[in-house]
N, C-alpha and C. Protein backbone atom coordinates (compact mmCIF):
# COMPACT_ATOMS: atom_id res chain seq x y z
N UNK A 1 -60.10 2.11 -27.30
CA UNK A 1 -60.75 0.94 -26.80
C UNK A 1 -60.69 0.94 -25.29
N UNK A 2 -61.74 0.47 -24.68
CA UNK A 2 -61.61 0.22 -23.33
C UNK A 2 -61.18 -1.23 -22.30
N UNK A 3 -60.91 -1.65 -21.69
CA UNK A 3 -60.30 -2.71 -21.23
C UNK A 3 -60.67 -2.57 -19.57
N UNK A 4 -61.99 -3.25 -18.95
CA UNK A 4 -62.03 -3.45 -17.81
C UNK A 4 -61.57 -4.17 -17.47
N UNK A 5 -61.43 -4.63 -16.07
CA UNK A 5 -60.33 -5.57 -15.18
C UNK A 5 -60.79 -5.29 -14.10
N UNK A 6 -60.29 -6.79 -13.22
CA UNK A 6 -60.27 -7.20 -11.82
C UNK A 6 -59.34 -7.21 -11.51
N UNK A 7 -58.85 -6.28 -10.11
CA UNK A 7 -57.93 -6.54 -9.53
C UNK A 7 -57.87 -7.42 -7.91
N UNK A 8 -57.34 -8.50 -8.09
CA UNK A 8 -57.20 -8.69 -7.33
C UNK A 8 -56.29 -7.92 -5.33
N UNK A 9 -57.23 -8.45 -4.27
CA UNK A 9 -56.51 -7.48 -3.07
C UNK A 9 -54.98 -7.75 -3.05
N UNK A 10 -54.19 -8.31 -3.83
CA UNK A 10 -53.05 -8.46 -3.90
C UNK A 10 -52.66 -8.00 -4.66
N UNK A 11 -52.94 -7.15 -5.80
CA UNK A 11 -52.65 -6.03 -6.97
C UNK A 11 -52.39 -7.33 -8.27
N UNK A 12 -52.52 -8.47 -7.92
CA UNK A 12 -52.76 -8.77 -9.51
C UNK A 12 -54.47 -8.78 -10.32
N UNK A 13 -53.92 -8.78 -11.36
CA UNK A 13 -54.95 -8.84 -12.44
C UNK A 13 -55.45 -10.09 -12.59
N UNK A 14 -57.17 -9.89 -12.43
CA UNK A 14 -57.46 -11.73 -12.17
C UNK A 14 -58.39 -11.84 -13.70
N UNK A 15 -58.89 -10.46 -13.73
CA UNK A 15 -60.07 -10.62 -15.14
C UNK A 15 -60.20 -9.48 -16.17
N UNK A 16 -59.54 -9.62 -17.47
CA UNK A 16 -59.53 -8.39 -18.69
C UNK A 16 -60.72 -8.43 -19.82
N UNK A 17 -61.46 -7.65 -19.82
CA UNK A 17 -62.29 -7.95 -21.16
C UNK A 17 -62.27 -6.59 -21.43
N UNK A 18 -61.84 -6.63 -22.82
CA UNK A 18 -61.64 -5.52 -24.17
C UNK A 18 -63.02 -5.17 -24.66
N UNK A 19 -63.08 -3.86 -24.71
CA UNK A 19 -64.53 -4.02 -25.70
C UNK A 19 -63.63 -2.50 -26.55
N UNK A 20 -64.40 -2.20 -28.19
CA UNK A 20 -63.95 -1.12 -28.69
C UNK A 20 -63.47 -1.03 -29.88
N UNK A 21 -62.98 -2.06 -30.32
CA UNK A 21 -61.39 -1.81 -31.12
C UNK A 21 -61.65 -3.67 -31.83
N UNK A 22 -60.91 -3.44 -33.17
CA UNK A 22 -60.66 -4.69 -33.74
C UNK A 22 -60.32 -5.72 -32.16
N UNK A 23 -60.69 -7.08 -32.70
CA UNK A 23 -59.92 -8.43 -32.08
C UNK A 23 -58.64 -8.33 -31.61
N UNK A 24 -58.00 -8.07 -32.98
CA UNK A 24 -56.26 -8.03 -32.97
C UNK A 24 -55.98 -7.41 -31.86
N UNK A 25 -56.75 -6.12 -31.67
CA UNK A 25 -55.80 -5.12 -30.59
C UNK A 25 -56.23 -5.70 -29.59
N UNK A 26 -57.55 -6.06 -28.89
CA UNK A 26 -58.04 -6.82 -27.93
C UNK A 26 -56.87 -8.22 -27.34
N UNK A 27 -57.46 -8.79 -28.30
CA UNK A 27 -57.13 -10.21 -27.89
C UNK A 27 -55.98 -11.33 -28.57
N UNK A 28 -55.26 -10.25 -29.49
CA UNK A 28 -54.29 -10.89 -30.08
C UNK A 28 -52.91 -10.90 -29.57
N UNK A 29 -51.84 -11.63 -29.64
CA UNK A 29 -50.79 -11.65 -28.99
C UNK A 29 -50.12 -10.26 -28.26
N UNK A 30 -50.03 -10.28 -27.98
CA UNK A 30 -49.16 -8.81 -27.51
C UNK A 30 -50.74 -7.60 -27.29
N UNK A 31 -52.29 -8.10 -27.37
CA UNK A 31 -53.08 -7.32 -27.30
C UNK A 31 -53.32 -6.87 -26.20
N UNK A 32 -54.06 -5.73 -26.22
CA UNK A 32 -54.75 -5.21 -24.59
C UNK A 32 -54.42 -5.63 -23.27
N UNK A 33 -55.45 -6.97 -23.75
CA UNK A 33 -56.35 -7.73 -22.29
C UNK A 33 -54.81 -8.44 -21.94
N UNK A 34 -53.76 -8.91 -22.57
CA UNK A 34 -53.10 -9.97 -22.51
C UNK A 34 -51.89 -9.08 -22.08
N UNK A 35 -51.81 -8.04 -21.97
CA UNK A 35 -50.74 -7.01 -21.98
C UNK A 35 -50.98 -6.53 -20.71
N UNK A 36 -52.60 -6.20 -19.78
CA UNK A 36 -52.89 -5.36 -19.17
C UNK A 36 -52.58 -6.71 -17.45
N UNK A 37 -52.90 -8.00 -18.02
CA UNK A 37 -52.92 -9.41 -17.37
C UNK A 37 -52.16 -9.34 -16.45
N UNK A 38 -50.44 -8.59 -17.40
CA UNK A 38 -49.20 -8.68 -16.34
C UNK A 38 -48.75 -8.03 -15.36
N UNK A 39 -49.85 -6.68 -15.72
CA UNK A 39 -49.58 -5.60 -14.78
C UNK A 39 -49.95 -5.87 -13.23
N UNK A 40 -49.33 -5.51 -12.44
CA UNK A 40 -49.20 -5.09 -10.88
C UNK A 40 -49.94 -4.29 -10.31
N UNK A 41 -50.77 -4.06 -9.62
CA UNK A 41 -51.36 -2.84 -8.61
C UNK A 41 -50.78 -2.94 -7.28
N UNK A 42 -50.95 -1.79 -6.67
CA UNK A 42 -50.34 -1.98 -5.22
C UNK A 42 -51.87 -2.54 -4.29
N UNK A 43 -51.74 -2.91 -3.79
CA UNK A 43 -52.15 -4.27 -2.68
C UNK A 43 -53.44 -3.46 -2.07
N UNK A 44 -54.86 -3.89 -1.87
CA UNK A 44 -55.46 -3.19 -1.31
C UNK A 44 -56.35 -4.24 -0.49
N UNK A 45 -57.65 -3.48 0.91
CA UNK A 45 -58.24 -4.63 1.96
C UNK A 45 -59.27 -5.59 0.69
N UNK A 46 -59.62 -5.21 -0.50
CA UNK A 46 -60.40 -6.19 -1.27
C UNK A 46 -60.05 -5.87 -2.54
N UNK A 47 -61.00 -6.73 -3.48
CA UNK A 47 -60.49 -6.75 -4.92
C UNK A 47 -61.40 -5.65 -5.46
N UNK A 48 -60.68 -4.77 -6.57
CA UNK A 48 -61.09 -3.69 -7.14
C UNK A 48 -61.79 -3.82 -8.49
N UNK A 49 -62.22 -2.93 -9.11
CA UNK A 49 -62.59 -2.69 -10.38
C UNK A 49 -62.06 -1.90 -11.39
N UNK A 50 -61.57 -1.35 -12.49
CA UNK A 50 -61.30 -0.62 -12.80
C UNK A 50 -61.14 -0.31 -14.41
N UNK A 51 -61.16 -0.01 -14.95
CA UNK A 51 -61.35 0.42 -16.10
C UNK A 51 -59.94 1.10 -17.01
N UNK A 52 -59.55 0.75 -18.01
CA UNK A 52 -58.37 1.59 -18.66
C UNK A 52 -58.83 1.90 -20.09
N UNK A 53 -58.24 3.24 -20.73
CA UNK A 53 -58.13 2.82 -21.79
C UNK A 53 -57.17 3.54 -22.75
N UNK A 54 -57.54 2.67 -24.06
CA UNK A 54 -55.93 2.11 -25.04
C UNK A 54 -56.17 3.14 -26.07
N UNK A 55 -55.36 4.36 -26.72
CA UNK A 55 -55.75 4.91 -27.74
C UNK A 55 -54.43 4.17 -28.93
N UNK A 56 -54.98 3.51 -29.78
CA UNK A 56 -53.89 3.12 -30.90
C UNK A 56 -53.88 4.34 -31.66
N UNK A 57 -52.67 4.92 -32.79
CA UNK A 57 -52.54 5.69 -33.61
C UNK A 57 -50.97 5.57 -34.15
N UNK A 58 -51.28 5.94 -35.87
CA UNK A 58 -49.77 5.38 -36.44
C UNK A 58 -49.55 7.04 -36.95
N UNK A 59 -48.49 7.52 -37.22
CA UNK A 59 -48.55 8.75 -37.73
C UNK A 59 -46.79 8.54 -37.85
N UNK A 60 -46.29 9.59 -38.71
CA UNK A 60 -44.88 9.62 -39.51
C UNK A 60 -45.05 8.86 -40.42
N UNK A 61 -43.70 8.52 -41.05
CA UNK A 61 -43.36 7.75 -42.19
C UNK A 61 -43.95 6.23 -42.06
N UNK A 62 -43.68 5.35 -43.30
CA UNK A 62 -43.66 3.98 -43.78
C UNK A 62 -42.39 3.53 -42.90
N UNK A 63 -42.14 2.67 -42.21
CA UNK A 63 -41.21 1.62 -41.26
C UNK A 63 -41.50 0.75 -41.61
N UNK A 64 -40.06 -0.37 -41.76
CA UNK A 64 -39.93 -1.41 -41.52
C UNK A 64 -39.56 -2.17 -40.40
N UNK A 65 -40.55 -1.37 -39.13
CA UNK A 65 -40.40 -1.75 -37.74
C UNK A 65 -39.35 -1.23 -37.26
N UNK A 66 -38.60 -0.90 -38.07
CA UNK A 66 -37.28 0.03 -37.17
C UNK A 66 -37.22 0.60 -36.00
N UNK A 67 -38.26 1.18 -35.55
CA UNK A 67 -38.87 2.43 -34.87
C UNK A 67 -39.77 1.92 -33.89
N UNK A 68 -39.54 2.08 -32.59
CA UNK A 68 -40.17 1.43 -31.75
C UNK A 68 -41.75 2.25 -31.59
N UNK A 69 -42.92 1.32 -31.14
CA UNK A 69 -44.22 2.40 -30.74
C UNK A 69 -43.89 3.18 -29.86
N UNK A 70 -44.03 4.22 -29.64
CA UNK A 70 -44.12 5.71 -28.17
C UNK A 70 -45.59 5.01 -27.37
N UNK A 71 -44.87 4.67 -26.34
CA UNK A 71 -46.08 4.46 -25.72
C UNK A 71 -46.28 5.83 -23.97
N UNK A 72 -47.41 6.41 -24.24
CA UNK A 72 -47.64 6.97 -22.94
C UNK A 72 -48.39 6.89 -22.06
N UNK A 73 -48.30 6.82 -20.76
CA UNK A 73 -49.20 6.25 -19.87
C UNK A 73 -49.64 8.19 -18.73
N UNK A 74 -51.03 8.05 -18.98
CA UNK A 74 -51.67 9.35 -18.74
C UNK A 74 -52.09 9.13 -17.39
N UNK A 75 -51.40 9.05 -16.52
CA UNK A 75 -52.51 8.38 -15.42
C UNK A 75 -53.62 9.00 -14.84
N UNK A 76 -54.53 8.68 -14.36
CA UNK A 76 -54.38 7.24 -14.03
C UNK A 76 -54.89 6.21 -14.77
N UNK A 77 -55.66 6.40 -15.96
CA UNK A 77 -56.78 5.33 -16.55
C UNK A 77 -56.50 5.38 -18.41
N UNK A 78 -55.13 6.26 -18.97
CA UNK A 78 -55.58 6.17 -20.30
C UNK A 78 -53.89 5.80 -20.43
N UNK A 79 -53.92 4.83 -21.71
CA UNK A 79 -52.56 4.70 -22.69
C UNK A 79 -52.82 4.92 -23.75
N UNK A 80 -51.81 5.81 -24.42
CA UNK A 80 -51.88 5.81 -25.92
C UNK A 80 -50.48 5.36 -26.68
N UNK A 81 -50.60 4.52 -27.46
CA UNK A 81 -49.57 4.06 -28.61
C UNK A 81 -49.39 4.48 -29.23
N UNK A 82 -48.37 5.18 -30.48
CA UNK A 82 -48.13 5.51 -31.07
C UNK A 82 -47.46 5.34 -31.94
N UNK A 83 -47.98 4.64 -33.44
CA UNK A 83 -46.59 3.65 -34.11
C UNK A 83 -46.60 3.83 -35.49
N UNK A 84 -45.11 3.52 -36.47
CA UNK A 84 -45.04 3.63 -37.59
C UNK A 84 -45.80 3.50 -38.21
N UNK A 85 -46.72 4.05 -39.43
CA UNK A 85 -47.71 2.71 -40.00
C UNK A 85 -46.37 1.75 -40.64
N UNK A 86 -46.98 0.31 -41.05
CA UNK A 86 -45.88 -0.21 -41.56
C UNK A 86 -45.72 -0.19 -43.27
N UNK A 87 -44.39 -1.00 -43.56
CA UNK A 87 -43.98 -0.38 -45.27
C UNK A 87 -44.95 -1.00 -46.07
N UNK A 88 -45.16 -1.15 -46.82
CA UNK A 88 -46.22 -1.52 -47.75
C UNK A 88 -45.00 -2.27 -48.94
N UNK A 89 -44.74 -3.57 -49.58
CA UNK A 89 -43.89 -4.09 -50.06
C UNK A 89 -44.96 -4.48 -51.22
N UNK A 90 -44.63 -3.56 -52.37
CA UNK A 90 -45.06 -3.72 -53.70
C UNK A 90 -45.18 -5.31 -54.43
């Protein structure tokens, strides 16, 4: 999924819109746009543009969250997650 943004000349994040990917990953608690909000840039003479993007993927075993996501940051413009799928409770 992709996730453009405004950065403000003070390195915060003023504007996120998700496009790509279910809602959930977008715009749901802990999603994308709401994740990408908190991040910092270093300080520049005006406000920027920029573009990121999010690769989700679950691979290994069934977890019961035990197991934290691997998250890697490729810089400069891609993250990928990497997480349990979760247990499936019969």
């Amino acid at each position: 999924m992709k996730v453009d943004i405004v950065i403000d000349a003070d390195g915060t994040v003023t504007s996120a819109k998700g496009s790509g990917a279910h809602r959930m990953l977008i715009e749901g608690i802990g999603g994308a746009e709401e994740n990408i909000r908190h991040w910092v840039f270093e300080r520049a003479n005006s406000p920027r543009n920029s573009t990121f993007t999010f690769v989700y993927s679950l691979a290994g075993v069934e977890a019961n969250f035990r197991y934290p996501a691997v998250v890697i940051f490729d810089f400069p413009d891609r993250i990928t997650i990497t997480a349990h799928p979760p247990q499936v409770e019969p």
